[in-house]
Protein backbone atom coordinates (compact mmCIF):
# COMPACT_ATOMS: atom_id res chain seq x y z
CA UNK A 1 0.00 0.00 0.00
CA UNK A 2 1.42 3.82 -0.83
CA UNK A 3 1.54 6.41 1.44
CA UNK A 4 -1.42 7.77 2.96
CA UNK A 5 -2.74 11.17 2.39
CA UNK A 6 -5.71 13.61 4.01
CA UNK A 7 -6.47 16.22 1.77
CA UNK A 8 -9.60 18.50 2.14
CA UNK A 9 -12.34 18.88 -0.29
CA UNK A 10 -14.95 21.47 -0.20
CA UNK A 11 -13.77 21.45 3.05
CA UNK A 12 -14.41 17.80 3.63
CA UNK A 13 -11.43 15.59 5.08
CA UNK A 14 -11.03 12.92 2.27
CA UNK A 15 -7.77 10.04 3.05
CA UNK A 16 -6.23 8.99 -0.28
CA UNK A 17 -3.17 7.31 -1.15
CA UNK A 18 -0.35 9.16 -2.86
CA UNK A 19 -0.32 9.44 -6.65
CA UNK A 20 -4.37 8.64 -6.43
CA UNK A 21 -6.42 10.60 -9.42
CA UNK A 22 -7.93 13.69 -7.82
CA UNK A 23 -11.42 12.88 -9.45
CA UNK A 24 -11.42 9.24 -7.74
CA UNK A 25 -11.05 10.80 -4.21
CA UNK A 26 -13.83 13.11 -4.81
CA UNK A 27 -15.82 10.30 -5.91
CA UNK A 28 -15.01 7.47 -3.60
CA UNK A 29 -16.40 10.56 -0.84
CA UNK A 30 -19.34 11.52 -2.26
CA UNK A 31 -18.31 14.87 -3.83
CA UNK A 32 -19.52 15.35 -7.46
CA UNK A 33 -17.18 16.87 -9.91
CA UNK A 34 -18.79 16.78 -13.65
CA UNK A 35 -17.35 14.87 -16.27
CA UNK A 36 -17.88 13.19 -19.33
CA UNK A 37 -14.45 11.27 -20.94
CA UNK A 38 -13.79 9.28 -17.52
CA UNK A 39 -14.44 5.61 -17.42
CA UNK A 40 -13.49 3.85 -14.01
CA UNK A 41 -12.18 0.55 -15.87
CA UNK A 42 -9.54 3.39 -17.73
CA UNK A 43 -7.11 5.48 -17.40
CA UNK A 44 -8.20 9.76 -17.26
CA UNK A 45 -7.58 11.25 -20.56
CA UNK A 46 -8.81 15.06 -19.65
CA UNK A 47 -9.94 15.81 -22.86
CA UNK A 48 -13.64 17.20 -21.94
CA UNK A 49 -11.88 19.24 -18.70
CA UNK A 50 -15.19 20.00 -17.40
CA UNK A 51 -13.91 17.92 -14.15
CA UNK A 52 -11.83 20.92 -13.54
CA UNK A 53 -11.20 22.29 -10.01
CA UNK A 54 -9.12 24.26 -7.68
CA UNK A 55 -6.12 23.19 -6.05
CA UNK A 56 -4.54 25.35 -3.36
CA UNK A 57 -0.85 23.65 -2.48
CA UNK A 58 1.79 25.61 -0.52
CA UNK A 59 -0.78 28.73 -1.11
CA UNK A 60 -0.67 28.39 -4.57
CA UNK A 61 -3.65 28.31 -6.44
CA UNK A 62 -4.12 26.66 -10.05
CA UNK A 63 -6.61 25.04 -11.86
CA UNK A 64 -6.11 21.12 -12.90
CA UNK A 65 -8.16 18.71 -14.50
CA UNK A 66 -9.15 16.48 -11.52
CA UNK A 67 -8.79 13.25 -13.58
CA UNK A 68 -5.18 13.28 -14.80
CA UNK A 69 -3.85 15.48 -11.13
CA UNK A 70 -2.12 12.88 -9.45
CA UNK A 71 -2.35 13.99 -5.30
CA UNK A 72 1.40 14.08 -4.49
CA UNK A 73 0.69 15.73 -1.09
CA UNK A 74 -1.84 17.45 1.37
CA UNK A 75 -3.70 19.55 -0.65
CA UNK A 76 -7.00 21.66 -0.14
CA UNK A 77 -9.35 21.43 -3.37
CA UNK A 78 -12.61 23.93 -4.17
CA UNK A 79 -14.56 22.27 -6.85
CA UNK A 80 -17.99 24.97 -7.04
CA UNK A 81 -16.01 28.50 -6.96
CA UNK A 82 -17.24 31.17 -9.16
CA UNK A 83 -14.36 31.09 -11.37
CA UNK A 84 -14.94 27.40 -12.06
CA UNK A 85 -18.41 27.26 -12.16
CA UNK A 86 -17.81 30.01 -15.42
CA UNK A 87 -15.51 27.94 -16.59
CA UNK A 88 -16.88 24.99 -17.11
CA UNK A 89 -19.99 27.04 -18.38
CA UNK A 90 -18.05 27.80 -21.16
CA UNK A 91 -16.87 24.25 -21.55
CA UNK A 92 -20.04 22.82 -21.71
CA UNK A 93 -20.99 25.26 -24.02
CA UNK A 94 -18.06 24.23 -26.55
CA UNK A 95 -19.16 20.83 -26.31
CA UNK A 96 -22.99 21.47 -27.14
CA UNK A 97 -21.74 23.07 -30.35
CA UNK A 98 -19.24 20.36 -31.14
CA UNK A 99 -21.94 17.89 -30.51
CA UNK A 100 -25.27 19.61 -31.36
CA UNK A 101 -27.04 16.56 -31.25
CA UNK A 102 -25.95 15.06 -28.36
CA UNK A 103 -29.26 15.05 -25.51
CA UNK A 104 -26.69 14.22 -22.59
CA UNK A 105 -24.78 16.70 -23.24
CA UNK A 106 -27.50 19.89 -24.06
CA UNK A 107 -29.01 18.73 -20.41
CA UNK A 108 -25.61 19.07 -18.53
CA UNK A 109 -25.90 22.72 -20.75
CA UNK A 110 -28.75 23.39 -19.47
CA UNK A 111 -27.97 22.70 -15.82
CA UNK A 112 -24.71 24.60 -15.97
CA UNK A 113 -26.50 27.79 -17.32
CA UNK A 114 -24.69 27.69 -20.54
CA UNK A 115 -24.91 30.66 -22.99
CA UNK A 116 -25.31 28.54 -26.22
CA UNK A 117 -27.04 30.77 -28.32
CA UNK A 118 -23.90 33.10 -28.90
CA UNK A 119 -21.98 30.18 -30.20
CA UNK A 120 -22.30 28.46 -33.85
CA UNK A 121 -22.56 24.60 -34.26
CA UNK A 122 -19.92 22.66 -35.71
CA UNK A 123 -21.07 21.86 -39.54
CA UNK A 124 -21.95 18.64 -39.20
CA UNK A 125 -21.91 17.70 -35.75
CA UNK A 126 -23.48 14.81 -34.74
CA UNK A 127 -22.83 13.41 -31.18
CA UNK A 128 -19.54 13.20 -30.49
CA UNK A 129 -17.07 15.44 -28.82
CA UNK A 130 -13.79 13.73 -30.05
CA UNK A 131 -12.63 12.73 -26.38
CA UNK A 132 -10.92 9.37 -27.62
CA UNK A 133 -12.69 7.43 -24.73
CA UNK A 134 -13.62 4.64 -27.16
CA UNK A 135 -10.14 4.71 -29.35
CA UNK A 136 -8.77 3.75 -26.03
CA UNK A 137 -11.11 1.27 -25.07
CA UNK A 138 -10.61 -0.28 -28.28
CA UNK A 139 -6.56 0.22 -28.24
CA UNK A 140 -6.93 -1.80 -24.68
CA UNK A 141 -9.79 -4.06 -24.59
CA UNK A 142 -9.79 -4.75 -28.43
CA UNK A 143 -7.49 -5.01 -31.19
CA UNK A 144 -7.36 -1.16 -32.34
CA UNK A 145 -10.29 -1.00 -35.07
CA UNK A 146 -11.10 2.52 -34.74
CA UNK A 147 -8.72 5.67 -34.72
CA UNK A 148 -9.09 9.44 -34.90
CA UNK A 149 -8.83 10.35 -38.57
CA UNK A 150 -8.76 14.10 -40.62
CA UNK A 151 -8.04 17.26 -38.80
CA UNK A 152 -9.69 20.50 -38.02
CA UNK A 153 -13.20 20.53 -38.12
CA UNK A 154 -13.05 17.38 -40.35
CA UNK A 155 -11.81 15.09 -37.61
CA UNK A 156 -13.89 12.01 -36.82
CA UNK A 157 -13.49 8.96 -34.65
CA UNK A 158 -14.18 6.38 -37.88
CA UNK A 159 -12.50 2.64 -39.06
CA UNK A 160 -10.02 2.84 -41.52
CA UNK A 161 -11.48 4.77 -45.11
CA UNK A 162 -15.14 4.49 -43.00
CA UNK A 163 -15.03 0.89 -43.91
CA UNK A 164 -16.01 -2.39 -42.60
CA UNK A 165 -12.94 -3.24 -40.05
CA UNK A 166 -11.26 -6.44 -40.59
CA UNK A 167 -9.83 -6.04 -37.18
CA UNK A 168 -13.17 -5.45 -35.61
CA UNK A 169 -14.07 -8.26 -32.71
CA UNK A 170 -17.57 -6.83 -32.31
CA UNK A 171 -16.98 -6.81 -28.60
CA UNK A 172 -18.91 -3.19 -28.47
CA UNK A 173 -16.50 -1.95 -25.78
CA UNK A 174 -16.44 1.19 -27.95
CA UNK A 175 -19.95 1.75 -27.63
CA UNK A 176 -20.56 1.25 -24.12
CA UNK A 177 -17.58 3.83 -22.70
CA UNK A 178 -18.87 6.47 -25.29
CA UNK A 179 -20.16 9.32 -22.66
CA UNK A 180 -22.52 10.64 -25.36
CA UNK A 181 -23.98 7.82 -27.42
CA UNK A 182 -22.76 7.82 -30.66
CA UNK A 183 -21.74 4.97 -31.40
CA UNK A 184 -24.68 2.94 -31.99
CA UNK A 185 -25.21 -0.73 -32.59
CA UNK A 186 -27.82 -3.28 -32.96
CA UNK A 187 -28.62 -6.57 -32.12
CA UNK A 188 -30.59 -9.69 -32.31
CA UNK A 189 -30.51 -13.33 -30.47
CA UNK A 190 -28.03 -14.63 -32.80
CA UNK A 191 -24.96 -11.74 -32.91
CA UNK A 192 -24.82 -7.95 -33.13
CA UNK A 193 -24.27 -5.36 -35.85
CA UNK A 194 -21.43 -2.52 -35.05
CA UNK A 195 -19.77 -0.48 -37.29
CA UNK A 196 -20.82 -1.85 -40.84
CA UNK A 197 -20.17 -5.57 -40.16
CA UNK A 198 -22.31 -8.11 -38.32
CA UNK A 199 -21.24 -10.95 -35.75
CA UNK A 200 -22.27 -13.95 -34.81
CA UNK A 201 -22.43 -15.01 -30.92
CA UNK A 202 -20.43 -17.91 -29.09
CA UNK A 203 -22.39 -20.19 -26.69
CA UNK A 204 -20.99 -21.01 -23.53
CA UNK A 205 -20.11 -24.67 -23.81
CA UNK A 206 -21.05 -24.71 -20.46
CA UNK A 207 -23.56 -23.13 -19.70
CA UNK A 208 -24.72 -22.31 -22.81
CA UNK A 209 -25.48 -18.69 -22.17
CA UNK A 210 -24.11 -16.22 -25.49
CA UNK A 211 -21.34 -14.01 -23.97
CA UNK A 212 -19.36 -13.27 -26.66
CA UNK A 213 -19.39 -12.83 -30.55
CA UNK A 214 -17.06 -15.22 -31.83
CA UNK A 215 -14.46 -13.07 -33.27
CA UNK A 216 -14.02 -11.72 -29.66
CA UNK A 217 -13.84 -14.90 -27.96
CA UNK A 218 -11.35 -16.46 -30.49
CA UNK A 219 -8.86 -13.09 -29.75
CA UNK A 220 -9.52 -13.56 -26.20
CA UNK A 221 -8.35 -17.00 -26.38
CA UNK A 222 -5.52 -16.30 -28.44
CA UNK A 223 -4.44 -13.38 -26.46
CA UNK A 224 -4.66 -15.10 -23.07
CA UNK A 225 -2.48 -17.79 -24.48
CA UNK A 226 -0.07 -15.60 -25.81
CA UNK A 227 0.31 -13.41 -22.63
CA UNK A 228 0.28 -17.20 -20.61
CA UNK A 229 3.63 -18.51 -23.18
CA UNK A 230 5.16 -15.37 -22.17
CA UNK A 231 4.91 -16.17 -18.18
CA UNK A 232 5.73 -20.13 -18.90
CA UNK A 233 2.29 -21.31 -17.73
CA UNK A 234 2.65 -24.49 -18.38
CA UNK A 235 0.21 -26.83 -20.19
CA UNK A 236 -0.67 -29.27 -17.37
CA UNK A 237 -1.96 -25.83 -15.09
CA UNK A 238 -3.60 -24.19 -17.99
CA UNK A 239 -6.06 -27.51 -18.54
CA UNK A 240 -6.44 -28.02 -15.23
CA UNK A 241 -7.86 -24.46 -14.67
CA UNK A 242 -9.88 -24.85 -17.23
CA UNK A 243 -8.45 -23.52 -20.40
CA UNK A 244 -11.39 -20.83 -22.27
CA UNK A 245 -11.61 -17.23 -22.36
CA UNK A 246 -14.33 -14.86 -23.90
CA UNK A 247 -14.81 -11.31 -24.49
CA UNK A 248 -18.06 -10.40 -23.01
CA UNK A 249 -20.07 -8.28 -25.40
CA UNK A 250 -20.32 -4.73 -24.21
CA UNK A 251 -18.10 -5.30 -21.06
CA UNK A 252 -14.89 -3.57 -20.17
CA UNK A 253 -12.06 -5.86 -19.04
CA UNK A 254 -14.33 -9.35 -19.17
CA UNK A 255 -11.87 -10.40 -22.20
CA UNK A 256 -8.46 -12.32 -21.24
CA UNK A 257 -9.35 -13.47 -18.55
CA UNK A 258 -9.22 -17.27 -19.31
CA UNK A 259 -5.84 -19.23 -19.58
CA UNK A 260 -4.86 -20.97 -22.77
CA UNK A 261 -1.68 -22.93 -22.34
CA UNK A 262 -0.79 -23.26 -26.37
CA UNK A 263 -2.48 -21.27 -29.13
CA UNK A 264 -2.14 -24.24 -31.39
CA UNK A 265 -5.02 -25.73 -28.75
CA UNK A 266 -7.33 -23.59 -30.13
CA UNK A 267 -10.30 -23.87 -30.43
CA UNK A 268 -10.78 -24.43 -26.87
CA UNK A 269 -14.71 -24.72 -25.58
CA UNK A 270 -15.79 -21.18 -25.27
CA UNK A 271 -16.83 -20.03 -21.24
CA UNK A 272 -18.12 -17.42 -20.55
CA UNK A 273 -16.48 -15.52 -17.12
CA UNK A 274 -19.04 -16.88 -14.51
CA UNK A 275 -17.96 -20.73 -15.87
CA UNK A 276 -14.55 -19.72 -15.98
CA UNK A 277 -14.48 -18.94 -12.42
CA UNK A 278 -16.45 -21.47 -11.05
CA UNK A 279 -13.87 -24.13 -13.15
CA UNK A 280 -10.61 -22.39 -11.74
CA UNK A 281 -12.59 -22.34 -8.14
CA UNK A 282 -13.11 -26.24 -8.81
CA UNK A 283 -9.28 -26.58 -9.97
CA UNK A 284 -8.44 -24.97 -7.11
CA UNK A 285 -10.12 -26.56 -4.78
CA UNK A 286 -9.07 -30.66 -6.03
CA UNK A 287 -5.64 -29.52 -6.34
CA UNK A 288 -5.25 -28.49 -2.69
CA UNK A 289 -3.66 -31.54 -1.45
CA UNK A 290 -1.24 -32.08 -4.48
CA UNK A 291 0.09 -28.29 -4.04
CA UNK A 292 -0.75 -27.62 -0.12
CA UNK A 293 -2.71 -24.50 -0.24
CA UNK A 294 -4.37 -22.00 -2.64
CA UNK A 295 -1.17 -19.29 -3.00
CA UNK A 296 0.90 -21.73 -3.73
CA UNK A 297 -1.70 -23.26 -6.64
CA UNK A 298 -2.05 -19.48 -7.75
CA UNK A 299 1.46 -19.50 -8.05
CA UNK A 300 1.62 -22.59 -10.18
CA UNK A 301 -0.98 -21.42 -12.19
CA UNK A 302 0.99 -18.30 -13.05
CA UNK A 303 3.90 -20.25 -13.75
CA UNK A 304 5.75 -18.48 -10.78
């Protein structure tokens, strides 16, 4: 554990550990700071800023973005004073014209007293305000189908030439960390539609329960056995635990989570993450006497 901190918020003592995101203390205590291109299963980017605030440190007063300020020490932070209140004002009202028909983000506007009518709307504009939220999510969770293309007022999150991605998984990651819903896909009981190309689902072959389009299973699996060759997991642990992964459609982080012990193995039964679980749980548990206790298995299991 790091080095624990007490910092005051809107006068409110809030303990933190050092080099903890500013926004996440305020959160974790109850304190509501505005934003819109935070997701808690990522990393802060700060490109809306409207979760600026006021930091007071050795009396020195600045404005951060509370999502990217690290707290290195004890550090008193205003989040509602006049001069950010009128800031973020203007923010908001920036992003209503970059994203004229975004509903989530004319009622945040509207609550922040916005002066939009002095402002023209960005030709074009549709719902998104560029903040690279999904780019990321796809960069992390998926296999980097989507980028930020053009410049000016011609940029556009889109897939490469606003084709059909052959790198696409269909795992819809994208659309479920987007802050203002723009990215938009459909689906039906057999696979889902994102992005110009369709995908079928995967059944759990134990449960039997779709978790997955298959495209996002299979580079689940193949990434989970990658990443397990490159810590030596060795084949005997990975089919004992159960070797399976899957990508759960429109979930953050629910991909790689499975170990494969050889890629050539593929293709393993798909599981979904409840079945994966409950077969590691089971590994666990019959292989207590042959390793001793659980931390050691875990450490077999790792290849540790």
């Amino acid at each position: 554990m790091g080095e624990k901190l007490i910092i005051s918020i809107d006068g409110k003592a809030c303990a933190c550990e050092k080099g903890e995101y500013l926004l996440q203390v305020a959160r974790r205590n109850g304190i509501f700071i505005p934003s819109l291109c935070n997701h808690e299963g990522l990393e802060g980017l700060g490109a809306c800023r409207l979760c600026i605030v006021e930091v007071t440190r050795g009396g020195r007063t600045q404005t951060v973005v509370s999502c990217i300020y690290p707290v290195e020490a004890e550090i008193e932070v205003q989040t509602q004073t006049n001069s950010i209140v009128e800031q973020r004002s203007v923010i908001v009202a920036l992003l209503a014209r970059l994203a004229p028909q975004s509903q989530t983000i004319a009622q945040m506007a509207k609550f922040m007293g916005a002066d939009l009518p002095r402002l023209a709307e960005r030709p074009g504009g549709d719902k998104c305000i560029l903040c690279g939220l999904c780019v990321v999510a796809c960069e992390q969770v998926g296999t980097g189908a989507i980028a930020k293309v053009n410049r000016g007022v011609e940029k556009e999150i889109a897939t490469p030439y606003h084709r059909p991605s052959a790198e696409c998984i269909g795992c819809t990651a994208c659309a479920n960390v987007c802050p203002t819903g723009q990215i938009e896909y459909q689906q039906d009981e057999q696979g889902v539609t994102i992005w110009g190309r369709y995908f079928d689902y995967v059944a759990c072959a134990a449960c039997g329960k779709q978790f997955a389009t298959a495209a996002a299973w299979e580079f689940s699996a193949l990434s989970s056995a990658s990443e397990a060759a490159s810590v030596g997991v060795g084949a005997d642990a990975g089919a004992d635990a159960g070797a399976g992964a899957g990508a759960g459609a429109g979930a953050i982080g629910q991909g790689r989570t499975g170990v494969v012990a050889d890629a050539d193995a593929l293709p393993a039964p798909p599981l979904c993450p409840e079945c994966q679980r409950q077969q590691v749980a089971e590994w666990l548990a019959s292989s207590s006497g042959r390793y001793g206790n659980v931390r050691v298995a875990m450490k077999e299991l790792a290849g540790e």
